[in-house]
C-alpha atoms as a PDB file:
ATOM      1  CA  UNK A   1      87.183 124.261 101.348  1.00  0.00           C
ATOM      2  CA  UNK A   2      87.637 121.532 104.085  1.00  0.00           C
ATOM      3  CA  UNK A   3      90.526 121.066 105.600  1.00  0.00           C
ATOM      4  CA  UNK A   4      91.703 118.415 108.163  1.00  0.00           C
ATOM      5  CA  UNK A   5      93.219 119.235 111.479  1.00  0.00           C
ATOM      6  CA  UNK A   6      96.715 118.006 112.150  1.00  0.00           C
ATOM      7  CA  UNK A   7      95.296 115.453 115.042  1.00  0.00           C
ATOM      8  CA  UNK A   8      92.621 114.477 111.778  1.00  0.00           C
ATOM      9  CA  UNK A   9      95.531 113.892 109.585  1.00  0.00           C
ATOM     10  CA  UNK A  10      97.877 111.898 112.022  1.00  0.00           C
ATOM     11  CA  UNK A  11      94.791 109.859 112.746  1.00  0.00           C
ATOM     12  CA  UNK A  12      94.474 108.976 108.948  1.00  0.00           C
ATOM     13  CA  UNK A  13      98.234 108.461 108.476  1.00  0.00           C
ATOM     14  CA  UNK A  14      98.466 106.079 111.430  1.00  0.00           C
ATOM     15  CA  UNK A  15      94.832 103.980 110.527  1.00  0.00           C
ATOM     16  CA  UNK A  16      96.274 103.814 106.842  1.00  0.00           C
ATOM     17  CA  UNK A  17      99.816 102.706 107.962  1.00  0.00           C
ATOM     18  CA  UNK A  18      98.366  99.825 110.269  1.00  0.00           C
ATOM     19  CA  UNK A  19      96.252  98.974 107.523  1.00  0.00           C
ATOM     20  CA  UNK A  20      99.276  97.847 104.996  1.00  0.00           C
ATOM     21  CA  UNK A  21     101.045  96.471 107.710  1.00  0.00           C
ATOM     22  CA  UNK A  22      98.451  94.032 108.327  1.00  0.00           C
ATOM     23  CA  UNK A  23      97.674  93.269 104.555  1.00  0.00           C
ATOM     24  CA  UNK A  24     101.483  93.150 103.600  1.00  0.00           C
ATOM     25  CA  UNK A  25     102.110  91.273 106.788  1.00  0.00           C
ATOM     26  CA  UNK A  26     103.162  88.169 105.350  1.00  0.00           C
ATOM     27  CA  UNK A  27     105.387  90.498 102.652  1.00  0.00           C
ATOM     28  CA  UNK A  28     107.013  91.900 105.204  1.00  0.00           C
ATOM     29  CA  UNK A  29     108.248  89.345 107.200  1.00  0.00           C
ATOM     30  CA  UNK A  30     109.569  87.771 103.849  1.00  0.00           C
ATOM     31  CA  UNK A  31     111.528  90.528 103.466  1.00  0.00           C
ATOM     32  CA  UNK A  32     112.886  90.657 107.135  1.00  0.00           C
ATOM     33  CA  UNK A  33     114.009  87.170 106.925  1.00  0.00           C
ATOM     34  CA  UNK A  34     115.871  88.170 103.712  1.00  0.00           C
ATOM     35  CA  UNK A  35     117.192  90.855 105.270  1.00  0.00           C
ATOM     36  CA  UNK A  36     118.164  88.824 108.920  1.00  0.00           C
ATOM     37  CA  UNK A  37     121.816  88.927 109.050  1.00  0.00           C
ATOM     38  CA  UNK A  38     122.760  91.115 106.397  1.00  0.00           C
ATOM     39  CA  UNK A  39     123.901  94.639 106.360  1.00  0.00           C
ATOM     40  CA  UNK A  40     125.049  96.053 102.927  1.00  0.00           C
ATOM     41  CA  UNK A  41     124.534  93.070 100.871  1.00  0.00           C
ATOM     42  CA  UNK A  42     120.558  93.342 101.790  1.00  0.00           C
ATOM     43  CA  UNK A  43     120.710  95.773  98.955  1.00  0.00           C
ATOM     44  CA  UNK A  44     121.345  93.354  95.798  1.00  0.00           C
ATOM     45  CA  UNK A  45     120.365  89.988  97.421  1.00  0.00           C
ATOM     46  CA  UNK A  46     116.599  91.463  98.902  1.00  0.00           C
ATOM     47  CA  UNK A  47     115.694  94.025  95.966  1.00  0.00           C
ATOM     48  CA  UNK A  48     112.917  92.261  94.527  1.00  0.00           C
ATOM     49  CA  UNK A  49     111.433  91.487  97.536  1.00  0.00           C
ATOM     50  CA  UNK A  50     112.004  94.930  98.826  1.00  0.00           C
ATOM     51  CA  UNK A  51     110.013  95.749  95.179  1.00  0.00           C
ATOM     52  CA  UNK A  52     107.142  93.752  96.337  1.00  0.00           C
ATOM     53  CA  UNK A  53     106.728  95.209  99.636  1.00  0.00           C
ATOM     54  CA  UNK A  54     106.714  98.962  98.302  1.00  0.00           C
ATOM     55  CA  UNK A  55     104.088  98.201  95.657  1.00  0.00           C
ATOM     56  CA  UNK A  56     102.524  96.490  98.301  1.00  0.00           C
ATOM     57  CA  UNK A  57     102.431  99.308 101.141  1.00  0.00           C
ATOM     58  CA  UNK A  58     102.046 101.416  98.362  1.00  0.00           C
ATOM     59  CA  UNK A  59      98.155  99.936  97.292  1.00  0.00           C
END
C-alpha cells in the first residue's frame, strides 16, 4: 500500500487548485464582478453563476 507524504499531498492539492483557477479563470472573474458590491444579496442575485464556478472547479 502506497501512501503519500503530507508535503506529497499539499503538493498535489496546491498543483490541482492552480490548475482550476487557471481553467475557470474567466468563470471566476464573472462571478467576482457579480459579486463586486454586494454583501448578502450576492446570495440570490449570483447563484447560478456561483453554480457554474463549483461544477467548474469541481472538473
Amino acid at each position: 500500500m502506497n501512501t503519500l507524504s503530507r508535503r506529497e499531498e499539499d503538493t498535489i492539492i496546491k498543483s490541482t487548485k492552480e490548475r482550476a483557477l487557471k481553467e475557470c479563470g474567466p468563470i471566476v472573474r464573472e462571478f467576482a464582478d457579480c459579486a463586486s458590491g454586494r454583501t448578502v444579496s450576492v446570495v440570490w442575485a449570483c447563484r447560478g453563476k456561483y453554480r457554474t464556478l463549483q461544477t467548474c472547479m469541481h472538473k
